[in-house]
Protein backbone atom coordinates (compact mmCIF):
# COMPACT_ATOMS: atom_id res chain seq x y z
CA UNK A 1 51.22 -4.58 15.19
CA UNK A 2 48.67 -5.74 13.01
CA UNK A 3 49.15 -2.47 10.56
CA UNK A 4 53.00 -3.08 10.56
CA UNK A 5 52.69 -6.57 9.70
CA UNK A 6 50.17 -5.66 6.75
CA UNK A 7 52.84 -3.03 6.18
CA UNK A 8 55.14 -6.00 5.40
CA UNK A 9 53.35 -8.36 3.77
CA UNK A 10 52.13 -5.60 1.32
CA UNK A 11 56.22 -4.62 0.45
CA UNK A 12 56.89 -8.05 -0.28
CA UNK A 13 54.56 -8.88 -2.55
CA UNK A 14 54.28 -5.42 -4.53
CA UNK A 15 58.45 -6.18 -4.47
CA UNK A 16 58.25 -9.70 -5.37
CA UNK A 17 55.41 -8.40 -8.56
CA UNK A 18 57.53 -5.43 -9.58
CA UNK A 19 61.04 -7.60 -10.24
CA UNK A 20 59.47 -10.88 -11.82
CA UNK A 21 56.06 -9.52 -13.47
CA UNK A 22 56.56 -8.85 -17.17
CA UNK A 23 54.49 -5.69 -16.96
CA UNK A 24 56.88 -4.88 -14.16
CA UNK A 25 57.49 -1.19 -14.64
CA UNK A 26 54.09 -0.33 -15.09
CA UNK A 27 52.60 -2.33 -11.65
CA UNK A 28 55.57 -0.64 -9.95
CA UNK A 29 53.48 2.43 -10.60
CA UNK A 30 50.27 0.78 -9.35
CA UNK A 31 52.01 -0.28 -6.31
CA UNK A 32 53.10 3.22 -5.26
CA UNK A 33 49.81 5.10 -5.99
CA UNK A 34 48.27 2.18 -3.51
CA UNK A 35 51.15 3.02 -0.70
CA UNK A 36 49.20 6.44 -0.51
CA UNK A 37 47.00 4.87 1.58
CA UNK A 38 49.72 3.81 4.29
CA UNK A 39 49.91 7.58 5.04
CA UNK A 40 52.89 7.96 7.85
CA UNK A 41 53.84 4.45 8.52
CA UNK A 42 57.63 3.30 7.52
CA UNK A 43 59.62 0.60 7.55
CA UNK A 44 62.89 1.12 10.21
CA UNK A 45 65.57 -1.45 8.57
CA UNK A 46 67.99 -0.43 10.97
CA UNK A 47 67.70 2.29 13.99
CA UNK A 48 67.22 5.82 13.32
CA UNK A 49 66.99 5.11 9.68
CA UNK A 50 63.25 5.10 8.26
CA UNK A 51 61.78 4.20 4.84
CA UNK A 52 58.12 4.97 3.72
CA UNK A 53 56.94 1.99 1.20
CA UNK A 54 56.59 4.59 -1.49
CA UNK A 55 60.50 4.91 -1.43
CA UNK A 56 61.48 0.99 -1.28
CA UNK A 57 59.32 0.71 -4.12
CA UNK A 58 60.55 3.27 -6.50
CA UNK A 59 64.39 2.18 -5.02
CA UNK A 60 63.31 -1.36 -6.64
CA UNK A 61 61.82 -0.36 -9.94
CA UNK A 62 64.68 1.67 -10.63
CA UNK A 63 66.84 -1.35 -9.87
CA UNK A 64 64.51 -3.66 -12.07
CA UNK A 65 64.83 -0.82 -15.24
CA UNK A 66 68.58 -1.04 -14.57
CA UNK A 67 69.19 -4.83 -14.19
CA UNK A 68 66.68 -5.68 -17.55
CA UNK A 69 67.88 -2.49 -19.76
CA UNK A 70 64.13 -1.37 -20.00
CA UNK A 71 62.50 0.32 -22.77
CA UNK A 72 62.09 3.57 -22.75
CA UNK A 73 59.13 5.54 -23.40
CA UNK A 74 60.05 9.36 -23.10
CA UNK A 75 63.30 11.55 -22.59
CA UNK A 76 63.98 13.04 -18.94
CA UNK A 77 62.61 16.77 -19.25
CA UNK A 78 65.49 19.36 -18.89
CA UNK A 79 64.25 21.06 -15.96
CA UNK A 80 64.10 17.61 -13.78
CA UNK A 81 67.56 17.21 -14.61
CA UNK A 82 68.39 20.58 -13.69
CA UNK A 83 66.55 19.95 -9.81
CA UNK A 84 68.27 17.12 -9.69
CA UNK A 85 71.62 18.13 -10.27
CA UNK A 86 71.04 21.34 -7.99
CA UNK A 87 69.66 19.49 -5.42
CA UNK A 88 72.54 16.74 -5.62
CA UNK A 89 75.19 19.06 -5.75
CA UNK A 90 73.86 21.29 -2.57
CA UNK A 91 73.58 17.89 -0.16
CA UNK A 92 77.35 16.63 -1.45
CA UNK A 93 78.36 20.34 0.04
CA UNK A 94 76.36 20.00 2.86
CA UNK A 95 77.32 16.59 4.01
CA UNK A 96 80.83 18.00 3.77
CA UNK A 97 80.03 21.10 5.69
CA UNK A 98 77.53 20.65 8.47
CA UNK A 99 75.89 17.82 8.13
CA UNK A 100 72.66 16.16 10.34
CA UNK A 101 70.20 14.08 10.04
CA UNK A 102 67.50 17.02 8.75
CA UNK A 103 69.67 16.89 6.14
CA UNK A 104 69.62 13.77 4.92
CA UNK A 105 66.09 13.22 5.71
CA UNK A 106 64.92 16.15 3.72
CA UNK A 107 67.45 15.58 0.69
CA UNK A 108 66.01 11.42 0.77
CA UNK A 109 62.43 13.15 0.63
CA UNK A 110 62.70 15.39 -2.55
CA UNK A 111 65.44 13.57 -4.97
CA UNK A 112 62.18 10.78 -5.10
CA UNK A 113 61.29 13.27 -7.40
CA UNK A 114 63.92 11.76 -9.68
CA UNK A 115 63.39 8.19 -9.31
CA UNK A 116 59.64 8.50 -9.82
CA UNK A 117 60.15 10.63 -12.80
CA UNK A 118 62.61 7.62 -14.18
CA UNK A 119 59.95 5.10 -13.12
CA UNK A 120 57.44 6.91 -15.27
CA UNK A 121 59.50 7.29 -18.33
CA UNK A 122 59.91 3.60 -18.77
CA UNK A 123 55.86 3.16 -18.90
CA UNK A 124 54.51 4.01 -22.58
CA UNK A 125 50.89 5.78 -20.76
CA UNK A 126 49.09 5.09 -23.69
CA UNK A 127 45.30 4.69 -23.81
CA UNK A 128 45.55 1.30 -21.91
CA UNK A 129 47.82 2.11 -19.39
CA UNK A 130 46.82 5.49 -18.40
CA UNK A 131 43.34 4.27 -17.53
CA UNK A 132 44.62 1.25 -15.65
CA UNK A 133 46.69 3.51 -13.54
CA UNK A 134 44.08 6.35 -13.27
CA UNK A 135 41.85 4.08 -11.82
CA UNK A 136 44.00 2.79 -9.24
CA UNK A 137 44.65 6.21 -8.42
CA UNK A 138 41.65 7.35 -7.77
CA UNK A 139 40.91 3.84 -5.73
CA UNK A 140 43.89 4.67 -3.20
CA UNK A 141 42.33 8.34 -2.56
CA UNK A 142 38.59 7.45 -2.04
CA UNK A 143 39.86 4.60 0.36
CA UNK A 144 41.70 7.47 2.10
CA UNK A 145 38.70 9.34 2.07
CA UNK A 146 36.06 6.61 3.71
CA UNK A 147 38.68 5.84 5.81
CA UNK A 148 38.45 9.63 6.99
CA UNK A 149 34.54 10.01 6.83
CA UNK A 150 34.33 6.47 8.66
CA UNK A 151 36.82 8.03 11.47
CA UNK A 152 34.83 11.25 11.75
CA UNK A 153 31.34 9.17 12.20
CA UNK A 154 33.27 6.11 14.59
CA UNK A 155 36.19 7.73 16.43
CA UNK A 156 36.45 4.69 18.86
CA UNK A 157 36.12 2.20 16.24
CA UNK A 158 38.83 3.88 14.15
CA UNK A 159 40.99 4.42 16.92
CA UNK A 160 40.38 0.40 17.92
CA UNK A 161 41.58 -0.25 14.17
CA UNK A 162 44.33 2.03 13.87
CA UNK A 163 45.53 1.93 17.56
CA UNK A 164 45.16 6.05 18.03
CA UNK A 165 43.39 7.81 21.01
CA UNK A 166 40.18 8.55 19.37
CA UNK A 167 39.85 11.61 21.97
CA UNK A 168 42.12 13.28 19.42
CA UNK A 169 39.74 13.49 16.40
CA UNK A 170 38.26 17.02 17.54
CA UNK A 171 41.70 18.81 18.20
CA UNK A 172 41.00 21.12 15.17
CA UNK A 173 37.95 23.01 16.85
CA UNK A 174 37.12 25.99 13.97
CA UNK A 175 34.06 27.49 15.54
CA UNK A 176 32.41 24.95 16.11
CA UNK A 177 33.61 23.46 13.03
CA UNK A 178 35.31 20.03 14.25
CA UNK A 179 37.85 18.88 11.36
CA UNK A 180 38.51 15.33 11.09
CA UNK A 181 42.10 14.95 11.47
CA UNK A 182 42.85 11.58 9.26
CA UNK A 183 44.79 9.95 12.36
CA UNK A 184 44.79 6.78 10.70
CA UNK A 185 46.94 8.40 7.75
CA UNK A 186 48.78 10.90 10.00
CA UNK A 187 47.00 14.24 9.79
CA UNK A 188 44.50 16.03 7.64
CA UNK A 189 46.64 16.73 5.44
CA UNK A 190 45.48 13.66 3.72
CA UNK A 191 43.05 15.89 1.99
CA UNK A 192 46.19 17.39 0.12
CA UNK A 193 45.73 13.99 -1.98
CA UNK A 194 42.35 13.93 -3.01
CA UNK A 195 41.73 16.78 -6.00
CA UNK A 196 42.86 14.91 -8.25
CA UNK A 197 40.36 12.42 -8.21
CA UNK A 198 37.88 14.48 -10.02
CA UNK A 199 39.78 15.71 -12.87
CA UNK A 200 40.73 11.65 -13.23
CA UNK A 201 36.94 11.03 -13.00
CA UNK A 202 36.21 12.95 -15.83
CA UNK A 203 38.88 11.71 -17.84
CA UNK A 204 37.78 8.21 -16.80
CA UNK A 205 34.02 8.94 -17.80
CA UNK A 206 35.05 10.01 -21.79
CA UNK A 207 37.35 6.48 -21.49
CA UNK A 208 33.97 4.41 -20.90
CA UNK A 209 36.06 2.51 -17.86
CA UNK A 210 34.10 0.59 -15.80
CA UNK A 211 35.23 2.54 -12.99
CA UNK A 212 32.56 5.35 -13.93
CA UNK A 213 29.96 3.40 -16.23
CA UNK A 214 27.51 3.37 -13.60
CA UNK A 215 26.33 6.92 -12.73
CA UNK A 216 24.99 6.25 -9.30
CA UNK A 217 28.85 4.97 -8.35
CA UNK A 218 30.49 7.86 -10.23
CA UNK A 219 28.33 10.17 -8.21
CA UNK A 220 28.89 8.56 -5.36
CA UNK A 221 32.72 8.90 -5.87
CA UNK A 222 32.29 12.52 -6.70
CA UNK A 223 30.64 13.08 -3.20
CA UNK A 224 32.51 10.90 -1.48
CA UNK A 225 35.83 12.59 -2.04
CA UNK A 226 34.13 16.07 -1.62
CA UNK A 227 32.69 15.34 2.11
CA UNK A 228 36.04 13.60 3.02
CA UNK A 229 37.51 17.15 1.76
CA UNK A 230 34.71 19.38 3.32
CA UNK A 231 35.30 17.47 7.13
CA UNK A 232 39.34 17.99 7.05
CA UNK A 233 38.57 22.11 6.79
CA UNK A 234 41.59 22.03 4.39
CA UNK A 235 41.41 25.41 2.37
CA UNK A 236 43.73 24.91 -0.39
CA UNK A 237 42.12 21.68 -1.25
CA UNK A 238 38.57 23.96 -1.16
CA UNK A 239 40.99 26.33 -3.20
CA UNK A 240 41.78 23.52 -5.54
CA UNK A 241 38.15 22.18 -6.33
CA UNK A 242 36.96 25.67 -6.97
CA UNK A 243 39.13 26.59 -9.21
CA UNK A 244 38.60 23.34 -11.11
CA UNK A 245 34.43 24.05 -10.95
CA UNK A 246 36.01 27.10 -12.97
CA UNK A 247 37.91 25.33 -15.40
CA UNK A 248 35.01 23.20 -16.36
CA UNK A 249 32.48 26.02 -16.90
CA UNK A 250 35.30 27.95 -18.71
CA UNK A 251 37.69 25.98 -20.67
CA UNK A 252 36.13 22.43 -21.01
CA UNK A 253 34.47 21.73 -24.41
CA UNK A 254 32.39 19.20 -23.78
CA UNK A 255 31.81 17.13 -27.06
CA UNK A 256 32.08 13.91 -26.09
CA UNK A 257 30.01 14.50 -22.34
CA UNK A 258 27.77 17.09 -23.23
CA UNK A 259 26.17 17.45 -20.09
CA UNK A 260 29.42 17.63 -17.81
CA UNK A 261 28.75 21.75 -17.12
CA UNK A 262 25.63 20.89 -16.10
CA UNK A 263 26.38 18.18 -13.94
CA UNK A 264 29.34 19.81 -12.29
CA UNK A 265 26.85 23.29 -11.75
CA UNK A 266 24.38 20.67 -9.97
CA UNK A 267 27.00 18.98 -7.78
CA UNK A 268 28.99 22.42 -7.02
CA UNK A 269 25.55 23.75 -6.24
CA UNK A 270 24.23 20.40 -3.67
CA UNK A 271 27.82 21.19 -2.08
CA UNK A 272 27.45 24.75 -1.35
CA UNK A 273 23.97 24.46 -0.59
CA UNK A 274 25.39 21.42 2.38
CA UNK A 275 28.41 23.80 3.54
CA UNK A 276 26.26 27.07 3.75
CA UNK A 277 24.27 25.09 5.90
CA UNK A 278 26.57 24.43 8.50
CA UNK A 279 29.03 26.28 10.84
CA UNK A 280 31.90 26.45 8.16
CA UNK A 281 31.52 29.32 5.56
CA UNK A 282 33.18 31.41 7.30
CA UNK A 283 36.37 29.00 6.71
CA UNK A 284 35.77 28.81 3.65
CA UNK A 285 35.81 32.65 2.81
CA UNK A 286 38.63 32.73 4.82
CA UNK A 287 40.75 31.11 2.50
CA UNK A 288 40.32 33.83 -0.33
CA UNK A 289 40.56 36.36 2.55
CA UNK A 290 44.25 34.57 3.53
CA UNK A 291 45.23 35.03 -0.20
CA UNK A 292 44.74 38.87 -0.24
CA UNK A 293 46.48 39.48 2.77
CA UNK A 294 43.43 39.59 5.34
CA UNK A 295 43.14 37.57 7.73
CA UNK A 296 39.80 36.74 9.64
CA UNK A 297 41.21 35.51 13.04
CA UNK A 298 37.51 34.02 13.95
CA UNK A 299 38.30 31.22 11.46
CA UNK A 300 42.07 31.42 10.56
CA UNK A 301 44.03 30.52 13.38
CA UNK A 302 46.86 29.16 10.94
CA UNK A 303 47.49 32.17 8.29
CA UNK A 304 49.05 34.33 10.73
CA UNK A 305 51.78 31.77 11.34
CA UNK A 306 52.47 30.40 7.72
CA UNK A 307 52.60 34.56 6.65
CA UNK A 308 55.39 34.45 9.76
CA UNK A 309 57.38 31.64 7.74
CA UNK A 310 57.06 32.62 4.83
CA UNK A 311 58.74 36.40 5.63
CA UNK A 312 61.03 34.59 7.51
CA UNK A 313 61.78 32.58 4.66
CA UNK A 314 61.74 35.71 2.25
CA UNK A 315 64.36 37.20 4.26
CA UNK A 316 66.39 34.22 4.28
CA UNK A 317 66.88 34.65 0.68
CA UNK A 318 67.27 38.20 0.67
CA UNK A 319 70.30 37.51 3.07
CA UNK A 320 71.87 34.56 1.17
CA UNK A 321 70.60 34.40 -2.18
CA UNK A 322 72.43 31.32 -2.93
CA UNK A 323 70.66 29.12 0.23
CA UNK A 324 71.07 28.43 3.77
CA UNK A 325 71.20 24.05 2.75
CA UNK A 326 69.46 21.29 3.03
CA UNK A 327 67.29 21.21 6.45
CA UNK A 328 68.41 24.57 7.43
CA UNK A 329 64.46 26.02 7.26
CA UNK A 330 62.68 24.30 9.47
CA UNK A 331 58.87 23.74 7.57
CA UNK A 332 58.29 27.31 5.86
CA UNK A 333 54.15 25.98 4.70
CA UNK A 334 55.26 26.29 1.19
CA UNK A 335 57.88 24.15 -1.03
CA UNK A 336 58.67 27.04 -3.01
CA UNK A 337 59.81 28.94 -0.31
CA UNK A 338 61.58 26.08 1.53
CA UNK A 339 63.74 25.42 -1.60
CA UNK A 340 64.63 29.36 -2.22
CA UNK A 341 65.53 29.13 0.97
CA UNK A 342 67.30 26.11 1.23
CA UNK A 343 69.08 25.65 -2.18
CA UNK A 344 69.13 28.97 -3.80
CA UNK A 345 66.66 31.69 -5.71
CA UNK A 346 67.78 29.88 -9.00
CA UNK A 347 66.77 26.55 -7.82
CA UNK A 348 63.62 27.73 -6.24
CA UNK A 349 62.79 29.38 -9.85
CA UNK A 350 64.08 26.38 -12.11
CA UNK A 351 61.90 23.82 -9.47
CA UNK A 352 58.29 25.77 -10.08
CA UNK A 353 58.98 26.55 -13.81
CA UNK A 354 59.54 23.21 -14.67
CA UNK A 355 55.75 22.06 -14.08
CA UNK A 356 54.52 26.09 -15.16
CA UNK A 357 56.36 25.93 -19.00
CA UNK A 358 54.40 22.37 -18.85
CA UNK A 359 51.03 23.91 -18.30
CA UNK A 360 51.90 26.25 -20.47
CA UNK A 361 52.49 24.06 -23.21
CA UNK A 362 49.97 21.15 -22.49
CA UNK A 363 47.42 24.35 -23.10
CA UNK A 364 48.65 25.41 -26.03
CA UNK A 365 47.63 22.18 -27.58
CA UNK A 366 44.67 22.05 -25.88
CA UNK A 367 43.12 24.80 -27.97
CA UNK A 368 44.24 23.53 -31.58
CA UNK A 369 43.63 19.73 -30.32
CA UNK A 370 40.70 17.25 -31.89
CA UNK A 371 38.09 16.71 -29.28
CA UNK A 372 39.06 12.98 -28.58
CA UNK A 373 42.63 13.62 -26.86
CA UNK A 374 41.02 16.95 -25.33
CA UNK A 375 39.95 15.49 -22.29
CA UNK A 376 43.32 14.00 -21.44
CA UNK A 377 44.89 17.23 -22.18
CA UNK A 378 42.86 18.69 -19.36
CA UNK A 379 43.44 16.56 -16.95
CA UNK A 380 47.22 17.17 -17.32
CA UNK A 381 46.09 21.03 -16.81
CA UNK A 382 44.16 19.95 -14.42
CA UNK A 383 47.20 17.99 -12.46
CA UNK A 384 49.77 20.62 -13.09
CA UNK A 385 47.30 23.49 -11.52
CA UNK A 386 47.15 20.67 -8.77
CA UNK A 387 50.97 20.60 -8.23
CA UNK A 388 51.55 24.57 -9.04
CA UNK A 389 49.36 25.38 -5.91
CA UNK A 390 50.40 22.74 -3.80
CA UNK A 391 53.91 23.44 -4.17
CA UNK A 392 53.23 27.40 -3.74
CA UNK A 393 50.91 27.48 -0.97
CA UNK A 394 52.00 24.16 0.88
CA UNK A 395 54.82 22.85 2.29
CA UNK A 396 55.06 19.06 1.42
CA UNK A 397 58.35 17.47 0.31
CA UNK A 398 59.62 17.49 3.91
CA UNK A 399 57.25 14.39 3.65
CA UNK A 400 57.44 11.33 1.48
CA UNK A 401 53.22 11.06 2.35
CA UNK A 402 52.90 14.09 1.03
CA UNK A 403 55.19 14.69 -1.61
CA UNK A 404 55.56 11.51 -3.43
CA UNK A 405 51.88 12.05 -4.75
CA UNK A 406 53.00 15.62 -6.57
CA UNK A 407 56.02 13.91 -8.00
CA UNK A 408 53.48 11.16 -9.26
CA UNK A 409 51.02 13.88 -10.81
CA UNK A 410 54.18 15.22 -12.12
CA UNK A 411 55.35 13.31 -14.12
CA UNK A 412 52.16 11.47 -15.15
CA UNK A 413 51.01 14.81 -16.59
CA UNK A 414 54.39 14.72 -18.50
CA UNK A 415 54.49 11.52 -19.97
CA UNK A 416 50.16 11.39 -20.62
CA UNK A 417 51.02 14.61 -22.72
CA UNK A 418 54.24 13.12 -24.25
CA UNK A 419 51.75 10.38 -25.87
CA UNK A 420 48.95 12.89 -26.72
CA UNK A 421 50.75 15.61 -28.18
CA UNK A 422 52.62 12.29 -30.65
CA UNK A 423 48.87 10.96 -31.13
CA UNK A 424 47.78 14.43 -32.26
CA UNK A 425 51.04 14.64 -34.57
CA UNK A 426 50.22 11.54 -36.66
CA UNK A 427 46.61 13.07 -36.97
């Protein structure tokens, strides 16, 4: 009760802030990247009809751009219009056709892709407001992940909190390997939130915020997020941080922090050196294992089942090309999938090569870019890798929790490079 009242109080006020603060638009942001933390918990205005805060909030900024005729910043990108329209015209035939309440639920779910895109091209993301943000951002994940480490070290004390039966937090036995399960946010798939945070630390450090002006906190932050990843046993977020170790060493050019390779090769190395120490390695090899088609049943107990779906899924579109409709799949593990399936082979393709021709671009002017907007460039890369995998090898927009925080990436990465690429045009 005391959660839901919290719950509450925090709508009203961010609601009250986003329609009468001047800066509006750009709090409205703030205000969703902090409902992270709520995880599962809605609001149930009337029965059988639930809201998560993330999607009251974006419903009201778009209302306050629409009542005051707000600025804006950047144009829609073609592609988003494109999903949109897809994905609008597919739930007007379903609702026609054979409609339920999957249906809505999972049509609610992804067009937020939409509003927070149209949130985010009302807020100009220039130097200012892009660290603002970014630090908030990364404030709502590491409060996530103490709120995970605390729960894996005090289980009743959480549980006291939260109101959950504690006895739960070791139902993801890996041998021997006990994975915190993030009750308090809904599952352990709260790790799916957290990479991020260190491509946004890095940005943060070359912006000189006071987030990351003291070393001892940054590091802290660093391992922080890393251990709260490490105890949820969730492979594509080891997938994710790995590949960004590689990006570092490979790509980064590291001008303005000098010693970041060398500080990332110390912390990768303190990490390995802690998980090669304990009963979880063979998880962790698993996951490259899983992505060539072998699977080590000793530590995967979940591949086998997600390869299941996703033939199933396959097939599905073999069959009917043009989509089954909304909520007709079940959760295939993988968004990409889920919308072939769903919606169509065009929409599927149209939905992952709208944040792909992105990359693409973003790194394009990463290489012929002066060394003082490089940084942000990367973390767009950075983001969009984020989303590419997520969206490929997880199956999230069934879940506002879950897939709100991809849209936000999204189209943060879109509008950060929108102001980069225009400061690198005026030289």
């Amino acid at each position: 009760m005391i959660i839901n009242g919290l719950l509450v109080i925090y709508i009203l006020a961010a609601v009250y802030d986003i329609l009468i603060s001047k800066n509006g638009i750009k709090n409205s942001l703030v205000w969703i990247i902090l409902a992270f933390v709520f995880g599962y918990r809605t609001i149930e205005p009337f029965n059988g009809f639930k809201l998560h805060p993330i999607e009251i909030l974006t419903y009201v900024s778009c209302i306050r751009i629409f009542l005051f005729k707000c600025y804006k910043y950047h144009k829609m990108p073609i592609s988003i219009s494109f999903i949109v329209l897809l994905f609008s015209l597919y739930f007007i035939v379903d609702v026609s056709t054979r409609y339920s309440w999957l249906v809505l639920l999972e049509f609610k779910n992804s067009i937020l892709l939409f509003g927070i895109f149209f949130i985010t091209l009302h807020v100009k993301f220039d130097r200012n407001d892009s660290k603002s943000i970014l630090e908030y951002y990364v404030l709502s994940i590491t409060t996530i992940s103490i709120l995970g480490i605390t729960e894996f070290l005090f289980p009743s004390l959480m549980g006291n909190i939260f109101g959950y039966d504690n006895s739960q937090n070791v139902i993801y036995n890996d041998l021997f390997f006990n994975r915190v399960a993030f009750l308090f946010w809904g599952s352990h798939l709260a790790a799916n939130l957290i990479p991020p945070v260190f491509p946004i630390l890095l940005y943060l450090r070359t912006e000189n915020s006071n987030f990351t002006k003291n070393k001892i906190l940054l590091t802290a932050s660093v391992f922080i997020n890393l251990f709260a990843i490490y105890l949820s046993g969730n492979r594509i977020s080891w997938l994710i941080i790995t590949i960004y170790l590689l990006l570092i060493l490979i790509i980064y050019r590291s001008q303005i922090l000098p010693f970041i390779k060398t500080y990332a090769i110390v912390v990768a190395i303190a990490f390995v050196i802690y998980v090669y120490s304990q009963p979880v390695e063979g998880r962790y090899i698993s996951t490259f294992l899983a992505l060539s088609g072998n699977i080590d049943q000793r530590y995967d107990s979940s591949s086998a089942s997600r390869l299941q779906r996703a033939n199933f899924a396959i097939n599905s579109i073999k069959n009917r090309p043009m989509g089954t409709g909304w909520g007709s799949q079940g959760w295939v593990h993988s968004d990409i999938l889920q919308i072939g399936a769903s919606l169509g082979i065009v929409t599927a393709v149209i939905f992952i090569m709208g944040p792909i021709l992105l990359l693409l671009s973003i790194y394009r002017s990463f290489n012929r870019a002066p060394p003082r907007i490089q940084t942000g460039l990367f973390l767009c890369i950075s983001l969009l890798i984020y989303i590419i995998i997520s969206f490929l090898l997880n199956g999230n927009i069934l879940k506002v929790q879950t897939g709100a925080p991809l849209y936000i990436s999204w189209a943060m990465s879109y509008a950060f490079f929108m102001h980069l690429n225009s400061l690198k045009l005026r030289g």
